[in-house]
C-alpha atoms as a PDB file:
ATOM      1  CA  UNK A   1     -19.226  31.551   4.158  1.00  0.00           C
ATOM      2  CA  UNK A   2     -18.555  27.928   3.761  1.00  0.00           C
ATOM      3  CA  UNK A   3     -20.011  26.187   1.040  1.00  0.00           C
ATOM      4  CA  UNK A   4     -22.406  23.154   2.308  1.00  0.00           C
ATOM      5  CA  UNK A   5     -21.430  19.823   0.928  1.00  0.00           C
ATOM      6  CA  UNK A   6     -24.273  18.536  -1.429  1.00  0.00           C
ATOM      7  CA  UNK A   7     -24.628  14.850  -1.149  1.00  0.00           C
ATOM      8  CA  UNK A   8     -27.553  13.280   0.699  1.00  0.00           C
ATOM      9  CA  UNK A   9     -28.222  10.476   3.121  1.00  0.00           C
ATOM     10  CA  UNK A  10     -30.383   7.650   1.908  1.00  0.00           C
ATOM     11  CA  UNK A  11     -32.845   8.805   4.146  1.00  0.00           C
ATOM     12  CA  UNK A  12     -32.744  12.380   2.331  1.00  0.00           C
ATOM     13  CA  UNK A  13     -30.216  14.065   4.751  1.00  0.00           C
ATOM     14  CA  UNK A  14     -27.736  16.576   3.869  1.00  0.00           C
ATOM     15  CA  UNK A  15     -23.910  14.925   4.622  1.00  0.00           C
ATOM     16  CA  UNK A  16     -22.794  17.705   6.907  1.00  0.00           C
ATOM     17  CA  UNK A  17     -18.849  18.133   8.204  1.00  0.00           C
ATOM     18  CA  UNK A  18     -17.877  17.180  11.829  1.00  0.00           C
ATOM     19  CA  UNK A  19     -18.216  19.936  14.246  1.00  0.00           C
ATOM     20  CA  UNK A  20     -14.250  20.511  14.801  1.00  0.00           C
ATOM     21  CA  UNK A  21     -13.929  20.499  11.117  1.00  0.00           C
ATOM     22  CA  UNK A  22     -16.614  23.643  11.008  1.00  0.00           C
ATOM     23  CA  UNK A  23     -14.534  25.008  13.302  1.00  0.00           C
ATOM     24  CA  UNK A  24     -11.016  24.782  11.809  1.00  0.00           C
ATOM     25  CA  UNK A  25     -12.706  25.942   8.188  1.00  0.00           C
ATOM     26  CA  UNK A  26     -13.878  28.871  10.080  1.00  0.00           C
ATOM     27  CA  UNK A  27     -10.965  29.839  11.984  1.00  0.00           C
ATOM     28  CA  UNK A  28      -9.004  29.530   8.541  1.00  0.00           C
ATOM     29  CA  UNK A  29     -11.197  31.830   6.626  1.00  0.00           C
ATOM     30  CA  UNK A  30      -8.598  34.968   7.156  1.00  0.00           C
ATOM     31  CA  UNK A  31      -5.609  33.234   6.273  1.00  0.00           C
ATOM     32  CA  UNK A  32      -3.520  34.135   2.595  1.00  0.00           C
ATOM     33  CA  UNK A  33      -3.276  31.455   0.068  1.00  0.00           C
ATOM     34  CA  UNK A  34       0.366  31.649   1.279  1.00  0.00           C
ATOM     35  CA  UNK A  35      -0.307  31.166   4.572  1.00  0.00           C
ATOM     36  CA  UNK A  36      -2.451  27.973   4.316  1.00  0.00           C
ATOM     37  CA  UNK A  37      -0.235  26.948   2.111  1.00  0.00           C
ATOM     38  CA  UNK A  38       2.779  26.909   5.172  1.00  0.00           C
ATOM     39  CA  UNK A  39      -0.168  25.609   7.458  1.00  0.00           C
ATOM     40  CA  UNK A  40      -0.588  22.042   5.304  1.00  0.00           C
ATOM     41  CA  UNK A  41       3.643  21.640   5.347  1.00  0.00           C
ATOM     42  CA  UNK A  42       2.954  20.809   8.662  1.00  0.00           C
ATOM     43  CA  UNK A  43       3.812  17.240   9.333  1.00  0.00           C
ATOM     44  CA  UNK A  44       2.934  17.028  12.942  1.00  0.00           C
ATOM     45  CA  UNK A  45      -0.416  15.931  13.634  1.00  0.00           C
ATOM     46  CA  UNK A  46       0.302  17.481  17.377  1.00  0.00           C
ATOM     47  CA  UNK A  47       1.372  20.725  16.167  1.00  0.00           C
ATOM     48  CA  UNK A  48      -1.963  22.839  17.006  1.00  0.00           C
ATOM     49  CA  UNK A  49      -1.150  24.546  13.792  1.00  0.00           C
ATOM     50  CA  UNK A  50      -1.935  21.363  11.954  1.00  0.00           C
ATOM     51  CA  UNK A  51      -3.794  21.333   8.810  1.00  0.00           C
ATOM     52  CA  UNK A  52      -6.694  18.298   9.009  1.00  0.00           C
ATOM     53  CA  UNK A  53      -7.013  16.602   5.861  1.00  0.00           C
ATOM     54  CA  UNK A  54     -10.599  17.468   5.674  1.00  0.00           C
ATOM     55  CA  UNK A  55      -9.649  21.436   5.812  1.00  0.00           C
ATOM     56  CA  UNK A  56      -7.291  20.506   3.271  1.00  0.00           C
ATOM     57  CA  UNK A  57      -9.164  19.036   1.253  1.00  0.00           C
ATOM     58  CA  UNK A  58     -11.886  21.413   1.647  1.00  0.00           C
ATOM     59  CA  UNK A  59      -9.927  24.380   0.770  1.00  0.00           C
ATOM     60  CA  UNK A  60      -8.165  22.323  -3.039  1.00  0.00           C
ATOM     61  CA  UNK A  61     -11.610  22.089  -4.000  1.00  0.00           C
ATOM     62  CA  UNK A  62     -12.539  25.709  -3.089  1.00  0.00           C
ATOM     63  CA  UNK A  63      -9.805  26.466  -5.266  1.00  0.00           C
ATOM     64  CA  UNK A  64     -11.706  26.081  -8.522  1.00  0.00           C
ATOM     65  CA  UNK A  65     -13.166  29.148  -7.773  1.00  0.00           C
ATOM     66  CA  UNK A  66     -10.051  31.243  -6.765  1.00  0.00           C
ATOM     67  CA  UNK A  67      -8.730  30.260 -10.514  1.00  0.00           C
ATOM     68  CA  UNK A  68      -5.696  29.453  -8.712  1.00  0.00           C
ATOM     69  CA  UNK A  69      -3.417  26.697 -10.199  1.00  0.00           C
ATOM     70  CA  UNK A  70      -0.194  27.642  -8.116  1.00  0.00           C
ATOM     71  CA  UNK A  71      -2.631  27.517  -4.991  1.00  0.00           C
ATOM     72  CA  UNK A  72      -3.829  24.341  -5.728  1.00  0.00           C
ATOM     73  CA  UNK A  73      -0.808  22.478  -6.578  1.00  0.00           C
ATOM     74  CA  UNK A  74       0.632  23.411  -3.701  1.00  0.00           C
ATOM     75  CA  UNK A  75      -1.894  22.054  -1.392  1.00  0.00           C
ATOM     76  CA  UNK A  76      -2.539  19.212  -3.922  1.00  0.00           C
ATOM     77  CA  UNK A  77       1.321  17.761  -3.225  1.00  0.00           C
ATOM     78  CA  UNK A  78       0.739  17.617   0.388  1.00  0.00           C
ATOM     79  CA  UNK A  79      -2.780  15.965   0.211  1.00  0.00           C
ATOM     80  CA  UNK A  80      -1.149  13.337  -2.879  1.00  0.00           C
ATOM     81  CA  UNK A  81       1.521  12.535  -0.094  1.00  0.00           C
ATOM     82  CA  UNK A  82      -1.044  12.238   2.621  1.00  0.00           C
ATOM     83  CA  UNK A  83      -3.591   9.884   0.727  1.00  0.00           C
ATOM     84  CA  UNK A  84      -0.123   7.589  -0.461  1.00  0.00           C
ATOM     85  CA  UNK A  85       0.991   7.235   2.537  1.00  0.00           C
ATOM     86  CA  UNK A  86      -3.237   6.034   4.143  1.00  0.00           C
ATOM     87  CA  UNK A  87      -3.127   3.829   1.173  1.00  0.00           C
ATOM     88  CA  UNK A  88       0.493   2.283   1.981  1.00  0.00           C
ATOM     89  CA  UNK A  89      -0.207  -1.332   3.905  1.00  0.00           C
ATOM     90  CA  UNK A  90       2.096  -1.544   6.582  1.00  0.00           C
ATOM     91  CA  UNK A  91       2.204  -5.578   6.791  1.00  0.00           C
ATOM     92  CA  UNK A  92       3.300  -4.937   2.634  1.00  0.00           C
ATOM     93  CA  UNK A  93       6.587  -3.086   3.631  1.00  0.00           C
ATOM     94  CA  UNK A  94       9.794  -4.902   3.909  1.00  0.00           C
ATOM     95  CA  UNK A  95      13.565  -3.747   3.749  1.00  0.00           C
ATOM     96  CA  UNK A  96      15.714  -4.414   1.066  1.00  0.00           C
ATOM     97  CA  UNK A  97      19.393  -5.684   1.512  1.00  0.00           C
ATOM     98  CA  UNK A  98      20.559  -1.910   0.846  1.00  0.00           C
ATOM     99  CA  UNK A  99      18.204  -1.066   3.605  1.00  0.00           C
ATOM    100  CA  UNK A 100      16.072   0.633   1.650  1.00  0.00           C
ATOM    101  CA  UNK A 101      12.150   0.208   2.071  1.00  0.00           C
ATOM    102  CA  UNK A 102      10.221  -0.802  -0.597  1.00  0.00           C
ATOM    103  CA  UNK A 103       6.559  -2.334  -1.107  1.00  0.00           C
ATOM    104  CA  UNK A 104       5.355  -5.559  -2.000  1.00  0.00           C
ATOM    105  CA  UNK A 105       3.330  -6.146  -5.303  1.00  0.00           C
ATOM    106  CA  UNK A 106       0.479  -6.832  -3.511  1.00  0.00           C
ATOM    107  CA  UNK A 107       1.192  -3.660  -1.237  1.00  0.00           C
ATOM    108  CA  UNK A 108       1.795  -1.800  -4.996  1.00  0.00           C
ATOM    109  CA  UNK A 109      -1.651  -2.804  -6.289  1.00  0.00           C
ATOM    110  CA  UNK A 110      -3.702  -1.708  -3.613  1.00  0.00           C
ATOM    111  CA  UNK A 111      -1.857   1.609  -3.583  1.00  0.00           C
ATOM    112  CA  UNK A 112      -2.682   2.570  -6.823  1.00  0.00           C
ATOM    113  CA  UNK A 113      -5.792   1.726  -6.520  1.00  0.00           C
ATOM    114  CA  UNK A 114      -6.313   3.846  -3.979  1.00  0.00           C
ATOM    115  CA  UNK A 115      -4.692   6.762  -5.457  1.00  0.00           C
ATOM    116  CA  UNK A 116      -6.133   6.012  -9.036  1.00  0.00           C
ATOM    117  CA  UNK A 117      -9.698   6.156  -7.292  1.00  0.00           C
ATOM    118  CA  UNK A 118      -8.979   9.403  -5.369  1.00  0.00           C
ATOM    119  CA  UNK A 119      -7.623  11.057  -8.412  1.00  0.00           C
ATOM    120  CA  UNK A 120     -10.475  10.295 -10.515  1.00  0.00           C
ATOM    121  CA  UNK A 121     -12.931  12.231  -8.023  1.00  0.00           C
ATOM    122  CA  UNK A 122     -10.624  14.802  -7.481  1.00  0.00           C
ATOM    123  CA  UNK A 123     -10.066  15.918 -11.200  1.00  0.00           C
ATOM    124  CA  UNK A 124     -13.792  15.232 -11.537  1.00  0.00           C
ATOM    125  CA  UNK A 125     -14.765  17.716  -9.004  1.00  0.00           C
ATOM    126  CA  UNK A 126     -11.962  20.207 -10.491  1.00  0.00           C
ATOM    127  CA  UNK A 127     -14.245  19.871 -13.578  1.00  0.00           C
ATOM    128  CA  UNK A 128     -17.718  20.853 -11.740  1.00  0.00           C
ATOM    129  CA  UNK A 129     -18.302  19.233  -8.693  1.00  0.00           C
ATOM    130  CA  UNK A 130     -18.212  15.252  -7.449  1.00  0.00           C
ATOM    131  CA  UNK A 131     -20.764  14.541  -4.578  1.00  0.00           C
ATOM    132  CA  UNK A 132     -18.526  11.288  -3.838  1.00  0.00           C
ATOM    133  CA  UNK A 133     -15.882  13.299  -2.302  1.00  0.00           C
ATOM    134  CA  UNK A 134     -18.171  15.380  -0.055  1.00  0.00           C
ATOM    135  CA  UNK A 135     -17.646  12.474   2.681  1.00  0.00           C
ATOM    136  CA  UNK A 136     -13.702  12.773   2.436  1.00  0.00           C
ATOM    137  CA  UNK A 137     -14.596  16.148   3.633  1.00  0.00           C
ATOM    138  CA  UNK A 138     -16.639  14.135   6.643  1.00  0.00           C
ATOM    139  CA  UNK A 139     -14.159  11.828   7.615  1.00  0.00           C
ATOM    140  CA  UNK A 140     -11.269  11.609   5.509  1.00  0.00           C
ATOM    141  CA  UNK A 141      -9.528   8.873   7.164  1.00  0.00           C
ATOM    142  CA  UNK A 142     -12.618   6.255   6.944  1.00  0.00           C
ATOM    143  CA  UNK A 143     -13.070   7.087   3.500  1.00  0.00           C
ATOM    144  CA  UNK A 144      -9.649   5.966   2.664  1.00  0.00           C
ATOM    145  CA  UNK A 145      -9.964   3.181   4.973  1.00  0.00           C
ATOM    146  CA  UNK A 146     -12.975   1.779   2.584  1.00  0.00           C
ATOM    147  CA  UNK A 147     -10.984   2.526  -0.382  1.00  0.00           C
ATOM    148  CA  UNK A 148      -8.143   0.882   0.854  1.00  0.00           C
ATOM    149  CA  UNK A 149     -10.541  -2.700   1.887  1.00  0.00           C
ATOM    150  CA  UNK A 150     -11.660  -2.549  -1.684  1.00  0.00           C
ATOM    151  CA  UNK A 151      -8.714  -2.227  -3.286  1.00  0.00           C
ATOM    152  CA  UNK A 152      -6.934  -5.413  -0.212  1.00  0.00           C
ATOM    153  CA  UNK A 153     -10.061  -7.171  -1.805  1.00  0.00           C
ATOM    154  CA  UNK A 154      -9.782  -7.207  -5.301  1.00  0.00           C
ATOM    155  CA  UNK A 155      -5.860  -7.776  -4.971  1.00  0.00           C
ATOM    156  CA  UNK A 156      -6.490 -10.843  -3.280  1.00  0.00           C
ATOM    157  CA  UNK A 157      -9.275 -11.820  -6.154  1.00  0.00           C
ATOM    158  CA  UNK A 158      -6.451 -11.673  -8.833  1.00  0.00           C
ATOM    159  CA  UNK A 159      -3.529 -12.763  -6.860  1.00  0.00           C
ATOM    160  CA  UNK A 160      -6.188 -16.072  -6.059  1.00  0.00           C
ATOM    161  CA  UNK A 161      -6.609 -16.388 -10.016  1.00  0.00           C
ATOM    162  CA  UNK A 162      -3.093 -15.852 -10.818  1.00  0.00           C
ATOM    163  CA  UNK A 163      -2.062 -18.467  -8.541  1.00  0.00           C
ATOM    164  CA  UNK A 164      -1.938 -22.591 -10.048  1.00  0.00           C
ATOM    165  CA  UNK A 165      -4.592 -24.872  -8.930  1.00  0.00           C
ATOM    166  CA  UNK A 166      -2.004 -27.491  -8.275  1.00  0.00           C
ATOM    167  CA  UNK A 167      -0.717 -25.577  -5.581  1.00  0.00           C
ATOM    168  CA  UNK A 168      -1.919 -26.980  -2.789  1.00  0.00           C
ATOM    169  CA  UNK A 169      -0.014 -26.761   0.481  1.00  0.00           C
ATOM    170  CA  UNK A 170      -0.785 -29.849   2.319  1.00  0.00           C
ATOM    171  CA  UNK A 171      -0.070 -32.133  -0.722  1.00  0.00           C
ATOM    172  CA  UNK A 172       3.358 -32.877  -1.164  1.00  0.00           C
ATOM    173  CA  UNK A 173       6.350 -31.018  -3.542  1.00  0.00           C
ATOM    174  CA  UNK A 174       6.111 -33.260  -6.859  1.00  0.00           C
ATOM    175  CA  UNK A 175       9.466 -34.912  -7.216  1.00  0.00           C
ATOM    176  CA  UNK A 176       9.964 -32.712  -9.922  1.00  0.00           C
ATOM    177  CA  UNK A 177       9.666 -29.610  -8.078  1.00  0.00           C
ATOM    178  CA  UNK A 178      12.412 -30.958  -5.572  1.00  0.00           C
ATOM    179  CA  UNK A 179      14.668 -31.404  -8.374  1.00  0.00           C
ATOM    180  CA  UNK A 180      14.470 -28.574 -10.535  1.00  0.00           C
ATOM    181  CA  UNK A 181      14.832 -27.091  -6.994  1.00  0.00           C
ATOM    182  CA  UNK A 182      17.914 -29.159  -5.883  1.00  0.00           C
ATOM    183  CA  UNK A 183      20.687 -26.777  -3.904  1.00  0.00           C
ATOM    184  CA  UNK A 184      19.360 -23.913  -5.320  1.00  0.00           C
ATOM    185  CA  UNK A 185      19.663 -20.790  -2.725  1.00  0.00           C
ATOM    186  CA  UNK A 186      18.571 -17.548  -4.114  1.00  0.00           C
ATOM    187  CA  UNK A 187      19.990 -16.000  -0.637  1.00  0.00           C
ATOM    188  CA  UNK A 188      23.574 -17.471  -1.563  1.00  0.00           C
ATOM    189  CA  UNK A 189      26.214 -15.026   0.006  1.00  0.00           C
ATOM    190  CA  UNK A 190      28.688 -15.346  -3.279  1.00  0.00           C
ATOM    191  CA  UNK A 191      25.940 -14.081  -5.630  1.00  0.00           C
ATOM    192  CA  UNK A 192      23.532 -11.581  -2.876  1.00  0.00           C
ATOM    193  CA  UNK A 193      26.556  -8.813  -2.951  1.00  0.00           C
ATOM    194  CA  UNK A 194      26.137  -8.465  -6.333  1.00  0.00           C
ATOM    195  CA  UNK A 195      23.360  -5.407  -7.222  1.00  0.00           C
ATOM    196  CA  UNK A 196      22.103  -7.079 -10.500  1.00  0.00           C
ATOM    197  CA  UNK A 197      21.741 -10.330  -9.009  1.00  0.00           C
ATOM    198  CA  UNK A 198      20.404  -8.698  -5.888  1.00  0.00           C
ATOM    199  CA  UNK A 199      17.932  -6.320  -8.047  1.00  0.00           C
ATOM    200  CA  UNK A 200      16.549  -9.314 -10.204  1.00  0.00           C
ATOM    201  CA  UNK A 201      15.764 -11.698  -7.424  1.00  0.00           C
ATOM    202  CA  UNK A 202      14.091  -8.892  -5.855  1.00  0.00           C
ATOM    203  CA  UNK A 203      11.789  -8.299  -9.021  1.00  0.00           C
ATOM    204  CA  UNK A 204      11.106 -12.090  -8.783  1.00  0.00           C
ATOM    205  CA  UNK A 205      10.156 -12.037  -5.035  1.00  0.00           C
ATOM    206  CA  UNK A 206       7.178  -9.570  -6.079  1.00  0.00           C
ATOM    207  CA  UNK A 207       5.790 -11.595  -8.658  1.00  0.00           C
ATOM    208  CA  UNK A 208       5.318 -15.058  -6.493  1.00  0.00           C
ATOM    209  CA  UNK A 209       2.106 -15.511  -4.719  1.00  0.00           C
ATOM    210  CA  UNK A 210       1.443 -13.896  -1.059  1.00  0.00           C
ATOM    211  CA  UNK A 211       1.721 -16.601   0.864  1.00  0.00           C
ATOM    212  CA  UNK A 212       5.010 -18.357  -0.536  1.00  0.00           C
ATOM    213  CA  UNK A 213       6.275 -14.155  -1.099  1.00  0.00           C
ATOM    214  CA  UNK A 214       5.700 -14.085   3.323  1.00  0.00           C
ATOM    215  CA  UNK A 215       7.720 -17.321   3.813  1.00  0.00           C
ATOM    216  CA  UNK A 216      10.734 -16.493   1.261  1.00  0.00           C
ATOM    217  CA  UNK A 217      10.879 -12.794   2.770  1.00  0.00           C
ATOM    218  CA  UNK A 218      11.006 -14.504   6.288  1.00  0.00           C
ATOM    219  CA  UNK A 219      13.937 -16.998   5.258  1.00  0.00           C
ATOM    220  CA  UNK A 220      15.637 -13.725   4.077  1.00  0.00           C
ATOM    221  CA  UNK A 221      15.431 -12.283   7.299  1.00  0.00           C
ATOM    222  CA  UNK A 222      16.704 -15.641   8.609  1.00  0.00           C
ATOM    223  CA  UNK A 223      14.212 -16.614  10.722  1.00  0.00           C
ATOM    224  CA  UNK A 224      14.213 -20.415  11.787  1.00  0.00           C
ATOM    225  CA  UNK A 225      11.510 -22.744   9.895  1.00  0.00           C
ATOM    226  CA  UNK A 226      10.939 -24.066  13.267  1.00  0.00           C
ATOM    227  CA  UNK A 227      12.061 -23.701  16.852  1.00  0.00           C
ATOM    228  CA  UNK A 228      11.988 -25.222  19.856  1.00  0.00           C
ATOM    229  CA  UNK A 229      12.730 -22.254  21.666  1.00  0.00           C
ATOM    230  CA  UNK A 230       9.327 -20.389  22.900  1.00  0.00           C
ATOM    231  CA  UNK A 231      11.173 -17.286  22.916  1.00  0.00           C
ATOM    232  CA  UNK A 232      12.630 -17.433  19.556  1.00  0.00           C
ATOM    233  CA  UNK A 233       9.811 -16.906  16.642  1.00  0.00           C
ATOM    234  CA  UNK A 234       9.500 -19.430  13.737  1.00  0.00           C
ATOM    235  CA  UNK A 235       8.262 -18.920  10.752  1.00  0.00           C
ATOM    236  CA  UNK A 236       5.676 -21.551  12.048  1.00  0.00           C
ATOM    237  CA  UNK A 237       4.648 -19.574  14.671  1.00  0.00           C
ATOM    238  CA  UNK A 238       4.655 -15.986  12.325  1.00  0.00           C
ATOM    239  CA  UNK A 239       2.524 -17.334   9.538  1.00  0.00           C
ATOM    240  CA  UNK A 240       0.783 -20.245  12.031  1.00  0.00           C
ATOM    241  CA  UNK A 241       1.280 -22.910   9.805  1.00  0.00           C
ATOM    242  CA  UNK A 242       2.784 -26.550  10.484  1.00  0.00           C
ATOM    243  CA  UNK A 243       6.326 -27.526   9.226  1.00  0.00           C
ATOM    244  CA  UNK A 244       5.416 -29.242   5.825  1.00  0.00           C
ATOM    245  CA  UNK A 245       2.927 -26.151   4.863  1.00  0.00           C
ATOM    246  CA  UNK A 246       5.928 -23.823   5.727  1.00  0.00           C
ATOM    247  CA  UNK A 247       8.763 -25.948   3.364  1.00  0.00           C
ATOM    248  CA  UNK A 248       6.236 -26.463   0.907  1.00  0.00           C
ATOM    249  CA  UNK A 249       5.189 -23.190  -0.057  1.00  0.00           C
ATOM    250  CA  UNK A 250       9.064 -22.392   0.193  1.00  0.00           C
ATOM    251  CA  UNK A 251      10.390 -25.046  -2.287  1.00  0.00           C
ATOM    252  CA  UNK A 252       7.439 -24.083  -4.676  1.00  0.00           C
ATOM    253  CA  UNK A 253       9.014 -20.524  -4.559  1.00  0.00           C
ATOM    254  CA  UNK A 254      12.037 -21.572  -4.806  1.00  0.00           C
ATOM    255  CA  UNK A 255      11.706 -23.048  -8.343  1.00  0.00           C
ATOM    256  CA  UNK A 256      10.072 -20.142  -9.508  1.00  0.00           C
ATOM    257  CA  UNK A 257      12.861 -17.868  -8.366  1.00  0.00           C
ATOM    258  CA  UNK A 258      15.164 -20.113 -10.481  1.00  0.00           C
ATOM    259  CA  UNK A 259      13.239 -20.416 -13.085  1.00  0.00           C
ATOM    260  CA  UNK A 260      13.070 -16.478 -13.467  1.00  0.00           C
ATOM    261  CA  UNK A 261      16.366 -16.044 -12.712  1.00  0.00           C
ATOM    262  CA  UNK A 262      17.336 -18.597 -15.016  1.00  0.00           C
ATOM    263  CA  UNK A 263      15.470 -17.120 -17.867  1.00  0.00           C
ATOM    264  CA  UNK A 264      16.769 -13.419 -17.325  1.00  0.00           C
ATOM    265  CA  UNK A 265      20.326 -14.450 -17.194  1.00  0.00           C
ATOM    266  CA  UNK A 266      19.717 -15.981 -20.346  1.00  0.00           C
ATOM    267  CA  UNK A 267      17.546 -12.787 -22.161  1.00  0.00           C
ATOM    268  CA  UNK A 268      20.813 -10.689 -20.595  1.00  0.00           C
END
């Protein structure tokens, strides 16, 4: 028998599971711990053996009642992996000299927001039972989704406050700016090679503001400030912004990555 889910509809409705999730939960009622357990390793969302996140999710918090811990951390990994990897903006990825992927702050933040907000209703509902994640159980993917625009939202609320009023990008780089700037290249090829340098200026890419973090990570990839060439992308054209926006917001960061990497060469 599966449990109905309790929350209700403003209008007084019961939230009730999709059809093909009914389905799935009933065709899975027979299987061993052990066997669902292989069933959610499945990566493939076109394997027919595929374990839905709902089902998944369903059977963790059915677990409670199976006084199961080995059960449920088992499924528990593969659902943590799944609802990292919903969370995970794509547009925040970038690859690191090494070629290694890594995330952006901004990317970070709204990741563990995510999670921390999943969490929380999932150890609450391991504790009795939390009506807020009967509509994971719905339509896991939207509910993510919403988490995920929250979390984009209030990221962009601090980065916003975080980020100098003076910094405006159609007024000009102070004199100042230009030369505490000068020939500084954080990119330089005798210093990039080397993995402290390298590690440090990466730190200091993730703490500048989005929109001058975009324009340094597209100078790092080499990409032209502008082209004439219709076939060859600018970092103009990528970000659609005119020249001076573009050098602006790149000098600003510029100063702050030598200023940081000033100050930890000194603290070394």
């Amino acid at each position: 028998m599966i449990e109905a889910l309790r929350k209700h509809h403003n209008d007084g409705r019961l939230y009730e599971r999709r059809a093909d999730t009914t389905v799935a939960l009933l065709q899975l009622e027979n299987l061993s711990q052990e066997q669902l357990v292989e069933r959610a390793k499945i990566r493939a969302k076109t394997d027919p053996l595929y374990l839905s996140s709902e089902c998944l999710l369903h059977h963790i918090r059915q677990s409670r009642r199976n006084n199961s811990d080995r059960f449920f951390e088992s499924l528990f990994r593969v659902l943590l992996a799944r609802v990292e990897s919903a969370a995970t903006l794509r547009s925040e990825i970038y690859r690191l000299p090494n070629g290694k992927v890594a995330i952006t702050a901004f990317g970070t933040k709204v990741r563990e927001y995510v999670v921390d907000r999943f969490m929380v209703r999932l150890m609450a509902d391991r504790d009795g039972y939390d009506e807020r994640l009967d509509y994971f159980e719905v339509n896991f993917a939207h509910a993510i989704a919403a988490l995920r625009s929250t979390a984009k939202s209030k990221a962009v609320v601090e980065e916003r406050r975080s980020q100098p009023l003076s910094a405006n990008d159609d007024e000009e780089v102070s004199a100042e700016v230009e030369k505490a700037t000068g020939t500084f290249d954080p990119f330089d090829v005798s210093r990039i090679d080397d993995e402290n340098y390298r590690s440090r200026l990466l730190a200091a890419i993730k703490n500048l503001p989005e929109k001058e973090r975009h324009v340094v990570a597209l100078i790092f990839k080499e990409y032209p400030i502008e082209s004439n060439d219709p076939d060859k992308p600018s970092i103009c054209r990528l970000l659609g912004c005119v020249e001076k926006t573009v050098r602006n917001r790149r000098d600003r960061a510029f100063e702050k990555l030598k200023a940081a990497l000033s100050e930890e060469e000194i603290d070394a």
